[in-house]
N, C-alpha and C. Protein backbone atom coordinates (compact mmCIF):
# COMPACT_ATOMS: atom_id res chain seq x y z
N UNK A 1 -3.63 13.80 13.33
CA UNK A 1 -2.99 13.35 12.10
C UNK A 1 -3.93 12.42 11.35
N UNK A 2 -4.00 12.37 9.65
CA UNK A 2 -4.81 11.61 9.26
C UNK A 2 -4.38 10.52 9.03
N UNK A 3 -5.02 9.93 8.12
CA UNK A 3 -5.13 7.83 7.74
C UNK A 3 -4.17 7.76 6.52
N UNK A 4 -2.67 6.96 6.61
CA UNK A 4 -1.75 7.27 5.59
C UNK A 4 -2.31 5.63 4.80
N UNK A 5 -3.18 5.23 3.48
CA UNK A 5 -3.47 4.64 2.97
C UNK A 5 -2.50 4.06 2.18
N UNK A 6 -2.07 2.97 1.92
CA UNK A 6 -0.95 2.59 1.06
C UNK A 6 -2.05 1.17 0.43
N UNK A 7 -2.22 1.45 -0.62
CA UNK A 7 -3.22 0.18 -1.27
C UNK A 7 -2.51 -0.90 -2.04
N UNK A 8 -2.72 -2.07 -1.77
CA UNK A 8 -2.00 -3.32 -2.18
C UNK A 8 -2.64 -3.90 -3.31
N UNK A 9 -3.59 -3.95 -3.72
CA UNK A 9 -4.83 -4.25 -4.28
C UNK A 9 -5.94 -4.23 -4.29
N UNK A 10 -6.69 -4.88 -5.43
CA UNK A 10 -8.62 -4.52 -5.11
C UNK A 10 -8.71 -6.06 -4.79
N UNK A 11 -9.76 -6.10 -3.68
CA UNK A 11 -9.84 -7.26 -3.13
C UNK A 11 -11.30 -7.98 -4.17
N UNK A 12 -11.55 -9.29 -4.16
CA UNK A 12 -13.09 -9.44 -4.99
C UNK A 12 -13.55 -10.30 -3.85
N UNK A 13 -14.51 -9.93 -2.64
CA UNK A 13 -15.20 -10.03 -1.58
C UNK A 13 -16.42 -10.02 -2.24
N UNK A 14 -17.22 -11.43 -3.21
CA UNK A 14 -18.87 -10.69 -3.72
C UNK A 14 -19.21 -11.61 -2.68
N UNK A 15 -18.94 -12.00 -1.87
CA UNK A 15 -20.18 -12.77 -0.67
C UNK A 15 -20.04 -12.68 1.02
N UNK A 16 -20.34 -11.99 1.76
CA UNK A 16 -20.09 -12.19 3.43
C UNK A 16 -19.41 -13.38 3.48
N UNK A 17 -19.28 -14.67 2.91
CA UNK A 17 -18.31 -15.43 3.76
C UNK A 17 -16.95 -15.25 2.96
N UNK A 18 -16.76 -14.81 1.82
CA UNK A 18 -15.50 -14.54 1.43
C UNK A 18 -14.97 -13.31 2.25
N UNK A 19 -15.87 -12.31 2.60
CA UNK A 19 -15.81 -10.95 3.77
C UNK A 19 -14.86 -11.51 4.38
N UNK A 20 -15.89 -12.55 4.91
CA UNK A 20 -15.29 -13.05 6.62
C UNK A 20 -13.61 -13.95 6.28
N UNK A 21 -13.81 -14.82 5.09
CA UNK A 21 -12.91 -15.33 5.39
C UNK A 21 -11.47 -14.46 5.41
N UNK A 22 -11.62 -13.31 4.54
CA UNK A 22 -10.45 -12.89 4.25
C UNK A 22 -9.99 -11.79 6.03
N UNK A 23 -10.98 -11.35 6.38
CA UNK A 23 -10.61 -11.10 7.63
C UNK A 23 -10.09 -12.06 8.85
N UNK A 24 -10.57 -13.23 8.65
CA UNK A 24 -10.04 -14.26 9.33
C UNK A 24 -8.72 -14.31 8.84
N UNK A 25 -8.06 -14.49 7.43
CA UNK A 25 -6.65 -14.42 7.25
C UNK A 25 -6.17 -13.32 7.44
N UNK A 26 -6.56 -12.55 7.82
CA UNK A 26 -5.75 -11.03 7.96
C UNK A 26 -5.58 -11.05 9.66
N UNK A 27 -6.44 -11.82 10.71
CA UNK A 27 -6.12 -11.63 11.85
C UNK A 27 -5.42 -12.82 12.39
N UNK A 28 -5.23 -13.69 11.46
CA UNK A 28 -4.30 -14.80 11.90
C UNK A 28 -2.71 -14.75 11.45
N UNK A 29 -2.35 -13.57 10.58
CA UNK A 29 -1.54 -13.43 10.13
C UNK A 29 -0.04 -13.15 11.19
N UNK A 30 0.69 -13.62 10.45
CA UNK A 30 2.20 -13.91 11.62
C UNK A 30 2.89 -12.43 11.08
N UNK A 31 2.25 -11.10 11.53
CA UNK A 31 3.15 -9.72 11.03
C UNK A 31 4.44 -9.75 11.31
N UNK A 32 4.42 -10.06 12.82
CA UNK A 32 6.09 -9.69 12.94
C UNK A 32 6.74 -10.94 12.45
N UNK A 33 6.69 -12.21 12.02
CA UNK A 33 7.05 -12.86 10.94
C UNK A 33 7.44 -12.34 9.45
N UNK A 34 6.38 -11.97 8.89
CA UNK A 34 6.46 -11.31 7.70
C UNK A 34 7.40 -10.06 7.87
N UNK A 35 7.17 -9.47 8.55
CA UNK A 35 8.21 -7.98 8.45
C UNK A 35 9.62 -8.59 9.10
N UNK A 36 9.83 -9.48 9.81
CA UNK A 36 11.07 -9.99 9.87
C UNK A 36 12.12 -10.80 8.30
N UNK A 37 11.21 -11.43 8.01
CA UNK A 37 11.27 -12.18 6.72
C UNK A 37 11.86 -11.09 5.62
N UNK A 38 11.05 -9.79 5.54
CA UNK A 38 11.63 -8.69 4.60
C UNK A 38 12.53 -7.73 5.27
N UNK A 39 13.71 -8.12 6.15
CA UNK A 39 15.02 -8.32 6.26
C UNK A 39 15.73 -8.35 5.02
N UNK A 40 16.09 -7.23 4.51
CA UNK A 40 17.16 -7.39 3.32
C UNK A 40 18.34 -8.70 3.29
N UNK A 41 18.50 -8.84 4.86
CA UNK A 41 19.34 -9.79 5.09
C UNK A 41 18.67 -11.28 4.79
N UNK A 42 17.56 -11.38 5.03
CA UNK A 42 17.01 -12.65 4.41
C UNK A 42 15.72 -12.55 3.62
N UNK A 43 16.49 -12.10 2.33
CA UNK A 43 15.28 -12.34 1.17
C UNK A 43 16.41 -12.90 0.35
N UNK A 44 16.04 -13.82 -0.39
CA UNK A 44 16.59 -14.69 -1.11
C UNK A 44 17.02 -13.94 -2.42
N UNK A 45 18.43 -14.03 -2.85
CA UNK A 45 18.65 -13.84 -4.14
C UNK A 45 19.46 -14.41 -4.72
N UNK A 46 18.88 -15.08 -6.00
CA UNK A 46 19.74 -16.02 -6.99
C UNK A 46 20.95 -15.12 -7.39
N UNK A 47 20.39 -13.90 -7.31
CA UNK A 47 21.10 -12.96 -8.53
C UNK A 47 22.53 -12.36 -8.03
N UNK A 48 22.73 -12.83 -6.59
CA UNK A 48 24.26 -12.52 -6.30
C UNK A 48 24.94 -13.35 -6.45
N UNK A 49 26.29 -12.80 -7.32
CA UNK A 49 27.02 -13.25 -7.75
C UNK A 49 27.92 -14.32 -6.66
N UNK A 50 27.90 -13.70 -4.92
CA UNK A 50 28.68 -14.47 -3.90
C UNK A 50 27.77 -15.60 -3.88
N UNK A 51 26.75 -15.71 -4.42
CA UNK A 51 26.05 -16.99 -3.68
C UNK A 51 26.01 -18.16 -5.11
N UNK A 52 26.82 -18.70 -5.11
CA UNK A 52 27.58 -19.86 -6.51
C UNK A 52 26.31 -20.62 -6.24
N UNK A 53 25.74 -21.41 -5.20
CA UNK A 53 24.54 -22.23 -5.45
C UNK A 53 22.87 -21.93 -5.56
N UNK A 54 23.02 -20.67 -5.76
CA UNK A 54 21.72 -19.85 -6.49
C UNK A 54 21.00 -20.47 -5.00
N UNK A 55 20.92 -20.56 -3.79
CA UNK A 55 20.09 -20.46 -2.95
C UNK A 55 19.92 -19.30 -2.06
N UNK A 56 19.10 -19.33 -1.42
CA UNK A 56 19.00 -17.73 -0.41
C UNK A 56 19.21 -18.11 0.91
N UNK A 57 19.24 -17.62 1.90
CA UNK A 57 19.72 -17.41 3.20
C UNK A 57 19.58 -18.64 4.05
N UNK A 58 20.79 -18.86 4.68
CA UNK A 58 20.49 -20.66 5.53
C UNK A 58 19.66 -20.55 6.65
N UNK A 59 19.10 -21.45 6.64
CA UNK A 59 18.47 -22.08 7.86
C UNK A 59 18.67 -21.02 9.27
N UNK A 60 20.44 -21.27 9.29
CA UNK A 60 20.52 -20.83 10.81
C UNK A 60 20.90 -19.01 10.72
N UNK A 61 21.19 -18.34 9.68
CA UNK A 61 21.17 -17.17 9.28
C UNK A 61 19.56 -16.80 9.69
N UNK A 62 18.33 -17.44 8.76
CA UNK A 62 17.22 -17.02 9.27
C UNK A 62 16.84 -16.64 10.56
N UNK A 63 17.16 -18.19 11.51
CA UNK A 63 16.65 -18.29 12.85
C UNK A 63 17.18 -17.24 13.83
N UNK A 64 18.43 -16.54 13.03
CA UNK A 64 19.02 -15.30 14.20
C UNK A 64 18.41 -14.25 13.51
N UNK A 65 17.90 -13.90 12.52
CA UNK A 65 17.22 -12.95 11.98
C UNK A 65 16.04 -12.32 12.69
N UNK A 66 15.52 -13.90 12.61
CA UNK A 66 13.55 -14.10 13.47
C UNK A 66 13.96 -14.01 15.00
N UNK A 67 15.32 -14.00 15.40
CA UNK A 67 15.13 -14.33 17.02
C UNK A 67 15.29 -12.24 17.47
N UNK A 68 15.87 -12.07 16.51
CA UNK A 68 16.43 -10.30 16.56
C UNK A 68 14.96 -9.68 16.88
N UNK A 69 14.73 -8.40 17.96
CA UNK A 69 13.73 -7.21 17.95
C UNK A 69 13.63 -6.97 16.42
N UNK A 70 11.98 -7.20 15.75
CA UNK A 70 12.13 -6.12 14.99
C UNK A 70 11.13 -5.15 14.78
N UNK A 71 12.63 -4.52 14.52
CA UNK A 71 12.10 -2.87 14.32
C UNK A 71 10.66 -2.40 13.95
N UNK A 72 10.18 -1.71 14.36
CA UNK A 72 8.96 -0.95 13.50
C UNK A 72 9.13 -0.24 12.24
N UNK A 73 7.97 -0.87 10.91
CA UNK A 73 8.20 -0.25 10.16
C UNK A 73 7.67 1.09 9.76
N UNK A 74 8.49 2.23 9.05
CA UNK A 74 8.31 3.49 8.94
C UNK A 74 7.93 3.78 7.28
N UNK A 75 7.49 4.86 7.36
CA UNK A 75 7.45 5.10 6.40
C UNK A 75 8.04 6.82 5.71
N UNK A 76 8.32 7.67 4.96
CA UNK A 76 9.09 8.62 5.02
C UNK A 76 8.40 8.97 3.09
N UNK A 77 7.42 10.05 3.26
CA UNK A 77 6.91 10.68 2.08
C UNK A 77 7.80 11.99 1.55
N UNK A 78 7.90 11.87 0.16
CA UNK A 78 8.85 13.14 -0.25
C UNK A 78 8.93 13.64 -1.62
N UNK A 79 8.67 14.09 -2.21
CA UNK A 79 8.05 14.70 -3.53
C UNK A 79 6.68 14.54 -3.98
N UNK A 80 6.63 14.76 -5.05
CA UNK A 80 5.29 14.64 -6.05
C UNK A 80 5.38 14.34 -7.13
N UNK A 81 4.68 13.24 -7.53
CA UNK A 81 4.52 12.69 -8.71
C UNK A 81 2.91 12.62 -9.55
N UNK A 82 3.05 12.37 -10.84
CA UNK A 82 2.00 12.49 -11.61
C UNK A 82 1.16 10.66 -11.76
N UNK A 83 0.43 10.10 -11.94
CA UNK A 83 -0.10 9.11 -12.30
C UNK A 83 -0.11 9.07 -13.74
N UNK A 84 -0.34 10.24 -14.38
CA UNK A 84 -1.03 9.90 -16.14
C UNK A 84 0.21 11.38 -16.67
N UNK A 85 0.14 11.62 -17.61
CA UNK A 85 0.72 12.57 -18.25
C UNK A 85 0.09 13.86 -17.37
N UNK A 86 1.80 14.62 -16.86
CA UNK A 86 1.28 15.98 -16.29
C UNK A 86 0.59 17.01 -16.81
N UNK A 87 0.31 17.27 -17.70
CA UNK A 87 -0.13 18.29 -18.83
C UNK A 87 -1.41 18.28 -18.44
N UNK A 88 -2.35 16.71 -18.39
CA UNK A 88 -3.36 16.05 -18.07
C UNK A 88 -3.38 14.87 -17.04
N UNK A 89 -3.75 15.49 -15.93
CA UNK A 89 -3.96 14.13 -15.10
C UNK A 89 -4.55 14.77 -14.11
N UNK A 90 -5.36 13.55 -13.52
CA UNK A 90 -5.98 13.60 -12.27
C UNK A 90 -5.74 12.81 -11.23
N UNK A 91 -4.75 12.76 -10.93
CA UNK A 91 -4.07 12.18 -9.55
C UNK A 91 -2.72 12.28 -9.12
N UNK A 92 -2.51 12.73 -8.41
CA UNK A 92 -0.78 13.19 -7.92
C UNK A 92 -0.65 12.36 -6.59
N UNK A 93 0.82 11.74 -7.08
CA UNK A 93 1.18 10.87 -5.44
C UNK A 93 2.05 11.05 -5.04
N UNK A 94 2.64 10.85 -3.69
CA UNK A 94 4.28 10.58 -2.92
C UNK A 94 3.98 9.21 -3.35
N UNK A 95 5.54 9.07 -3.46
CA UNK A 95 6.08 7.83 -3.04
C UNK A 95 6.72 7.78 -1.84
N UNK A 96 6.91 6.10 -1.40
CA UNK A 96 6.91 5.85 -0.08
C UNK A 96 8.86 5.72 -0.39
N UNK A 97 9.45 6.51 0.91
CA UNK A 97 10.87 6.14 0.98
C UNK A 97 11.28 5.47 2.58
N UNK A 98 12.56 5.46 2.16
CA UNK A 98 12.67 5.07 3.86
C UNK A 98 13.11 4.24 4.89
N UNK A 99 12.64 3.24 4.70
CA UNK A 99 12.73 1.87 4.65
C UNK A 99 12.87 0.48 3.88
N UNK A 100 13.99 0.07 3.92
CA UNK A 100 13.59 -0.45 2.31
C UNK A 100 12.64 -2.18 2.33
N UNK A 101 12.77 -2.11 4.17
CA UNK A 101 11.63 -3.17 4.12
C UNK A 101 10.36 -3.22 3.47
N UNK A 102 9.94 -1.77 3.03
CA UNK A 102 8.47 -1.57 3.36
C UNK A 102 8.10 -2.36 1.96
N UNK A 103 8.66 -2.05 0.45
CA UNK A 103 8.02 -2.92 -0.74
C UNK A 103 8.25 -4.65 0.08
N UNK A 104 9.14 -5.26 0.16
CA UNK A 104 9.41 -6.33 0.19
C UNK A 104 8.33 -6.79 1.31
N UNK A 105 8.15 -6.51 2.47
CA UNK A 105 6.95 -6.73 3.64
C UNK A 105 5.17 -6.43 2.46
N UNK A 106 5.04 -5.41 1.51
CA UNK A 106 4.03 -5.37 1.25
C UNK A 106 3.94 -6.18 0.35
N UNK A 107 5.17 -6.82 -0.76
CA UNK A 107 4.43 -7.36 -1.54
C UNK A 107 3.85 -8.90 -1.16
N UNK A 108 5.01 -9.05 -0.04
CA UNK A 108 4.57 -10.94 0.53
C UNK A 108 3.49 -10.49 1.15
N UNK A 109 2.91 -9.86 1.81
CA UNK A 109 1.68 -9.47 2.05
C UNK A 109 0.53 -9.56 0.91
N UNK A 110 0.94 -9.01 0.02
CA UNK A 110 -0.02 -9.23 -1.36
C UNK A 110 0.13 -10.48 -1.94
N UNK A 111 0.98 -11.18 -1.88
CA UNK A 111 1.24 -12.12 -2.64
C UNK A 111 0.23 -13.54 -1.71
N UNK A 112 0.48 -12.98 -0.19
CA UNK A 112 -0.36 -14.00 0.96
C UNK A 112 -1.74 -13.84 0.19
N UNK A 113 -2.39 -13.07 0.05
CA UNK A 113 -3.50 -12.26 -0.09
C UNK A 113 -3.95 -13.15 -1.79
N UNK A 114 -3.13 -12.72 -2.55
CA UNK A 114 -3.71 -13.19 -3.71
C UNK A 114 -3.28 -14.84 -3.73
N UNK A 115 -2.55 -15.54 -3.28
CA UNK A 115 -2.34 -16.79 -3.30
C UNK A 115 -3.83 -17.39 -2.74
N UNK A 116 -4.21 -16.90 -1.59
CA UNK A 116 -5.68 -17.05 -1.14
C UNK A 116 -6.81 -16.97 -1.73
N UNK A 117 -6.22 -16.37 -2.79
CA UNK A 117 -7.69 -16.07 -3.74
C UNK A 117 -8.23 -14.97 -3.51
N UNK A 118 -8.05 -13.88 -2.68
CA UNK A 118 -8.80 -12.63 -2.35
C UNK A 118 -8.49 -11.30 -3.04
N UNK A 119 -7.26 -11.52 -3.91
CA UNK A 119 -6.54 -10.37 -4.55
C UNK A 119 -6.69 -10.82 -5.99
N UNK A 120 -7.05 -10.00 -6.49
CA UNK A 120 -7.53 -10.16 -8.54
C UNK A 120 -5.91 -10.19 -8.39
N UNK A 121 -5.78 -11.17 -9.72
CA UNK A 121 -4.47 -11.00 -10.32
C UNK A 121 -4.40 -9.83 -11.24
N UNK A 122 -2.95 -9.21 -11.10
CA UNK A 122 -3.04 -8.17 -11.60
C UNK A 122 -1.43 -8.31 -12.53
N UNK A 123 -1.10 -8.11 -14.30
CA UNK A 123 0.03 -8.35 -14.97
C UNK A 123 0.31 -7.14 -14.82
N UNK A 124 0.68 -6.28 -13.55
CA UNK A 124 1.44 -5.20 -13.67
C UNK A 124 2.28 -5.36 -11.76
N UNK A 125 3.24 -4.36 -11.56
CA UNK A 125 4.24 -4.72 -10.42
C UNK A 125 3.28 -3.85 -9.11
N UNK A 126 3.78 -3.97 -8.52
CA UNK A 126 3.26 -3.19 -6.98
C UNK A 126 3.94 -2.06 -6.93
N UNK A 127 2.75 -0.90 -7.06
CA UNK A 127 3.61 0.17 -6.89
C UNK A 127 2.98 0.75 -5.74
N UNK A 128 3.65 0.98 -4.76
CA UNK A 128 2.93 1.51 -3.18
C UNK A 128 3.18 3.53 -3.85
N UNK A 129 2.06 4.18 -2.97
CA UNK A 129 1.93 5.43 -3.44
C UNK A 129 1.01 5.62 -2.21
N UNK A 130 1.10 7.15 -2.14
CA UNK A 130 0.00 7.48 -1.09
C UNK A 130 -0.32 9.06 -1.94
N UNK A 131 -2.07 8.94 -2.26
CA UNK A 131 -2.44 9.68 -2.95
C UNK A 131 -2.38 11.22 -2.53
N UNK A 132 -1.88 12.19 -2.50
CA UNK A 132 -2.37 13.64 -2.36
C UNK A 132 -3.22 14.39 -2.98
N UNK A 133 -3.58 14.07 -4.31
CA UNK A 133 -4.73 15.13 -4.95
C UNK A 133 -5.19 13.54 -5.94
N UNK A 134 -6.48 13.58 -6.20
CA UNK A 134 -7.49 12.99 -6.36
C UNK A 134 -8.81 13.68 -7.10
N UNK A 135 -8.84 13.74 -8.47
CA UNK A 135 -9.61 15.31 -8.63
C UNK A 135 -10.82 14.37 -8.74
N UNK A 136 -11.57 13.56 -8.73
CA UNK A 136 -12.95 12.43 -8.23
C UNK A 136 -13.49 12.94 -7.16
N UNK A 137 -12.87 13.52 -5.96
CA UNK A 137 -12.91 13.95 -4.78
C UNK A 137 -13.21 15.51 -4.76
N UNK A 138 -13.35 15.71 -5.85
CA UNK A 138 -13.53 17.71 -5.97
C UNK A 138 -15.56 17.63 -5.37
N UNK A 139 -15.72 18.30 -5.16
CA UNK A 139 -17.22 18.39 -5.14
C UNK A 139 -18.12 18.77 -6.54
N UNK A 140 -18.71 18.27 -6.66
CA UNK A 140 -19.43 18.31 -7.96
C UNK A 140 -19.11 17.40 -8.81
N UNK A 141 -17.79 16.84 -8.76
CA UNK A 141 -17.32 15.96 -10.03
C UNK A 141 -17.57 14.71 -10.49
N UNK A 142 -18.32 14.37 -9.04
CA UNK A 142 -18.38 12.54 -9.02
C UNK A 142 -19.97 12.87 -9.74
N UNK A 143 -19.90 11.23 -10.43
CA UNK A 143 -21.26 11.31 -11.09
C UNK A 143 -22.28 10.53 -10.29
N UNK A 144 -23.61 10.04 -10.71
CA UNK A 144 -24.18 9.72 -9.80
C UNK A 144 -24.44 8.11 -9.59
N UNK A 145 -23.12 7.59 -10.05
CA UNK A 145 -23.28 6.05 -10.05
C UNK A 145 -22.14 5.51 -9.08
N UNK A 146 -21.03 6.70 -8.92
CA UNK A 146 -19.85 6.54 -7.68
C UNK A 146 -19.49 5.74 -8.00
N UNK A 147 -18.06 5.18 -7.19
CA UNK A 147 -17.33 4.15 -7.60
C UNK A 147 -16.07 4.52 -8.48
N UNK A 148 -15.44 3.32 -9.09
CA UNK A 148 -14.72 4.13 -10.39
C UNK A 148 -15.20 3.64 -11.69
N UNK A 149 -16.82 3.60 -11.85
CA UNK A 149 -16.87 3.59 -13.22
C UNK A 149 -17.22 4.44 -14.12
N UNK A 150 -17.44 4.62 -15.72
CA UNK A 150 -17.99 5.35 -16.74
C UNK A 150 -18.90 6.25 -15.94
N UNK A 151 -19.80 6.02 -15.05
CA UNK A 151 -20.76 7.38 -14.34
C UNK A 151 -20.23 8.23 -13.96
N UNK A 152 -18.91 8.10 -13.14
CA UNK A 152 -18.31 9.00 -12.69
C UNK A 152 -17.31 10.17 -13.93
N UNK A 153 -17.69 11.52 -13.28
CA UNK A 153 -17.30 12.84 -14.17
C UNK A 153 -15.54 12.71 -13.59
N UNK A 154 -15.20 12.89 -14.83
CA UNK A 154 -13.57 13.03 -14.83
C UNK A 154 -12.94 14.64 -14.96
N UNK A 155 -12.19 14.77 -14.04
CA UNK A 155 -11.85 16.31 -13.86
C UNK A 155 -10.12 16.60 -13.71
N UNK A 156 -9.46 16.79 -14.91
CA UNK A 156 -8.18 16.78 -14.74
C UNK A 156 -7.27 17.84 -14.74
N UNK A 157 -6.38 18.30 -14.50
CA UNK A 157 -5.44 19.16 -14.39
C UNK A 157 -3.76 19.60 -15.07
N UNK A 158 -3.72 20.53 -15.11
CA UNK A 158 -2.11 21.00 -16.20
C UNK A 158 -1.58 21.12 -14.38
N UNK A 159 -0.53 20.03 -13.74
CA UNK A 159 0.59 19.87 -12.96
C UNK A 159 1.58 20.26 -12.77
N UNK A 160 2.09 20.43 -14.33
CA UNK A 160 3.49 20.73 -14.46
C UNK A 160 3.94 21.45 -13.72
N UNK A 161 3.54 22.66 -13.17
CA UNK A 161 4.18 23.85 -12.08
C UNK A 161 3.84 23.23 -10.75
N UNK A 162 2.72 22.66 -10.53
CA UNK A 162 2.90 22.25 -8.97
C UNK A 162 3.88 21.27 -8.87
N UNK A 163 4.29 20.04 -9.56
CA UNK A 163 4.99 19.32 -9.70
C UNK A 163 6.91 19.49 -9.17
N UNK A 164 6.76 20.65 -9.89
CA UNK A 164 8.12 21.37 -9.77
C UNK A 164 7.89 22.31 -8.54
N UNK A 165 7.11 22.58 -7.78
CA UNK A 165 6.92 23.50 -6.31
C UNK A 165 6.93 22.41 -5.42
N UNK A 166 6.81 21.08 -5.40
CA UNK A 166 6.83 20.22 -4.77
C UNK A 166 7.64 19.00 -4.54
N UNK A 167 8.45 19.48 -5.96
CA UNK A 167 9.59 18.42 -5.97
C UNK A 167 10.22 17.60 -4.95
N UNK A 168 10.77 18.58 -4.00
CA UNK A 168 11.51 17.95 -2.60
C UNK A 168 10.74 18.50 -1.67
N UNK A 169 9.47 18.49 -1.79
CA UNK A 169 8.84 18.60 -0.51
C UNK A 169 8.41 17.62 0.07
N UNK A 170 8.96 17.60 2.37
CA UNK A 170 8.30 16.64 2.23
C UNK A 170 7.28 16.69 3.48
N UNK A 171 6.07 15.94 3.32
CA UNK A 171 4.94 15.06 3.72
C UNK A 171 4.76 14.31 4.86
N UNK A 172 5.94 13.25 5.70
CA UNK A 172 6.22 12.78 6.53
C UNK A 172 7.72 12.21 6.55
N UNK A 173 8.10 12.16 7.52
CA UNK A 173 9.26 11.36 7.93
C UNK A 173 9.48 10.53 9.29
N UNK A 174 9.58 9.62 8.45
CA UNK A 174 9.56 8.33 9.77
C UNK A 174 8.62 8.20 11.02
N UNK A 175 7.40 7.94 10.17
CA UNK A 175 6.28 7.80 10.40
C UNK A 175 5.51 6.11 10.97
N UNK A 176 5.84 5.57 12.06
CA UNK A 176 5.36 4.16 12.14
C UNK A 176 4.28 4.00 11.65
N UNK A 177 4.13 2.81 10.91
CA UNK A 177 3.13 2.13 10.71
C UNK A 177 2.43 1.32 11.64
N UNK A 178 1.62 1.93 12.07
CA UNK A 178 0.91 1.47 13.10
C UNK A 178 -0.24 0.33 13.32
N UNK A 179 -0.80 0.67 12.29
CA UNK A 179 -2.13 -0.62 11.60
C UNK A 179 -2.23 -1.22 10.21
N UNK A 180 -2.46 -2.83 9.92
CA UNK A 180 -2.94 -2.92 8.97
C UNK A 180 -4.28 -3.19 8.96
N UNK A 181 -5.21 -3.07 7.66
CA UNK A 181 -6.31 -2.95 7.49
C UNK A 181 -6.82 -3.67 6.24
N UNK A 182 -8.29 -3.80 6.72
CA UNK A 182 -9.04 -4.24 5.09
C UNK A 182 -10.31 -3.33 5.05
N UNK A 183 -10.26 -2.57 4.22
CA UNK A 183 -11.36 -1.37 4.33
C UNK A 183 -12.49 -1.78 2.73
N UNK A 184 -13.67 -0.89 2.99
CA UNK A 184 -14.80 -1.22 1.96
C UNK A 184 -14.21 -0.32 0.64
N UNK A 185 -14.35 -0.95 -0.52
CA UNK A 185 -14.40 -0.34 -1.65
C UNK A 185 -15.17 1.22 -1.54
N UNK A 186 -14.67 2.22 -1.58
CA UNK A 186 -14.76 3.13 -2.27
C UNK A 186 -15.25 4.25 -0.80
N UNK A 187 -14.92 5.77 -0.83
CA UNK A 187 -14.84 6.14 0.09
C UNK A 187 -16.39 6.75 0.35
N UNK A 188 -16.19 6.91 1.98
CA UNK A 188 -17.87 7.19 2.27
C UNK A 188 -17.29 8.32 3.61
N UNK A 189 -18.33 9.24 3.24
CA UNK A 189 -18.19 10.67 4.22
C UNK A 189 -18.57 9.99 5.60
N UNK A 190 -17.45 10.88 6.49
CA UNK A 190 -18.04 10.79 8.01
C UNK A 190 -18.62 12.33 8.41
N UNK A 191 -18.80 12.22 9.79
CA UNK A 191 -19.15 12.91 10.59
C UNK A 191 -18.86 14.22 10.48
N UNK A 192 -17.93 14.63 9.72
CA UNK A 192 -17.41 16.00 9.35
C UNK A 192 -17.97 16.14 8.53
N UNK A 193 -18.16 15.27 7.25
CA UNK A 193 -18.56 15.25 5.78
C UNK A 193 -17.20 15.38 4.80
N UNK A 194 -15.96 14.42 5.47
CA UNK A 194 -14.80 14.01 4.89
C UNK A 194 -14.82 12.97 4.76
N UNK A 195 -14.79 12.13 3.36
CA UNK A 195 -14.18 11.29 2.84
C UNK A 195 -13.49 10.36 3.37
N UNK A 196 -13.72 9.21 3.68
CA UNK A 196 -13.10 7.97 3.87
C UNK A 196 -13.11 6.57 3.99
N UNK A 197 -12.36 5.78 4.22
CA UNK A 197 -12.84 4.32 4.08
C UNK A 197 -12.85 3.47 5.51
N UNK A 198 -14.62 3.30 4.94
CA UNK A 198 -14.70 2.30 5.94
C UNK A 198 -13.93 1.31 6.47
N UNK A 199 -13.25 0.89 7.46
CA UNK A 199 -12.51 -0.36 8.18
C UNK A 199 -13.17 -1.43 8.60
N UNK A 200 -13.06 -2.63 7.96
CA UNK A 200 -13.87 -3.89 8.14
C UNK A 200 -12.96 -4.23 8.74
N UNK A 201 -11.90 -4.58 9.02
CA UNK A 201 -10.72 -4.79 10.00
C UNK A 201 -9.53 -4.57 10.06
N UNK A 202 -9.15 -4.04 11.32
CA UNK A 202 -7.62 -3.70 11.56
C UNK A 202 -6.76 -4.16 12.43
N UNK A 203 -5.71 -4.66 11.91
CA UNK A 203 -4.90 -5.40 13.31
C UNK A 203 -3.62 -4.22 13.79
N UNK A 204 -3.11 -4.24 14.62
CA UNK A 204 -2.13 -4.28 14.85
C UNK A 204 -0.55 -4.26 14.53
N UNK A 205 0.35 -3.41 14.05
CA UNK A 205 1.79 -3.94 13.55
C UNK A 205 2.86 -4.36 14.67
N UNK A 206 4.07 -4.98 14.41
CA UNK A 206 4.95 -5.24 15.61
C UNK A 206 5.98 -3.93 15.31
């Protein structure tokens, strides 16, 4: 089975000790904390109406939350979607279903990440996706400067019919998440001469 990529952000690593440091926060990180924490049952919301003093979950509500097994998180892929206008586009994704921990665990994850300084701020929301077609990745198409800038040849596609052949198709179901990772910008062929990203480090999930 292959590498199910779910990208949180672009990291800005321009020096080996920012490398290092951000791998140092990624292996000190409290996971089964965090994935306990994104417990629907304890994420804080002003916005219910039962909770009159606009605070989120008590003290001792938490501590039986964090004391509970938790679960492994899954993940569950199922249609196809477009990135840019179907007519024209070059990238088609699943979205992630399933679990409804999984946004709430990734974005405090991102949010750890960019509070640290290692995640560009970005004025748009987290949208988790796991790519299936990628037309950058065709042979011939990439230009000879790689990466995602202006060098690179853009190669797009009319969707609309695969779109609709794929509607409810699905991809995986309840799939653990097994590792998180911090991998190198931009993908590099292995041993087969397939495409992929290097792993500067990977821990472990609970």
């Amino acid at each position: 089975m292959g590498t199910l990529h779910l990208t949180l952000g672009v990291m800005s690593l321009l020096s080996q000790e920012r490398i290092d440091a951000s791998l140092k926060l990624l292996s000190e990180l409290n996971l089964r904390e965090l994935l306990s924490s994104a417990n629907s049952r304890s994420i804080e919301r002003t916005d219910d109406p039962s909770n009159s003093t606009g605070q989120g979950t008590s003290k001792e509500e938490t501590t039986t939350i964090d004391a509970e097994e938790v679960k492994p998180l899954k993940v569950t892929l199922r249609g196809l979607e477009s990135m840019h206008t179907p007519s024209k586009t070059s990238i088609l994704y699943a979205s992630p279903t399933g679990d409804d921990r999984l946004y709430s665990f990734c974005k405090k994850l991102k949010d750890t990440f960019t509070e640290a300084g290692f995640i560009l701020e970005e004025n748009r929301p987290l949208k988790l996706h796991a790519t299936i077609i990628n037309t950058v990745y065709v042979p011939g198409v990439r230009g000879t400067g790689g990466g995602h800038g202006k060098s690179k040849a853009k190669l797009t596609l009319d969707a609309r019919e695969i779109l609709e052949d794929f509607e409810d198709f699905g991809w995986m179901a309840d799939v653990r998440v097994e590792k998180l990772a911090i991998c190198k910008m931009g993908a590099q062929k292995n041993e087969d001469g397939e495409e992929e990203y290097a792993v500067e480090l990977e821990v472990g999930m609970p």
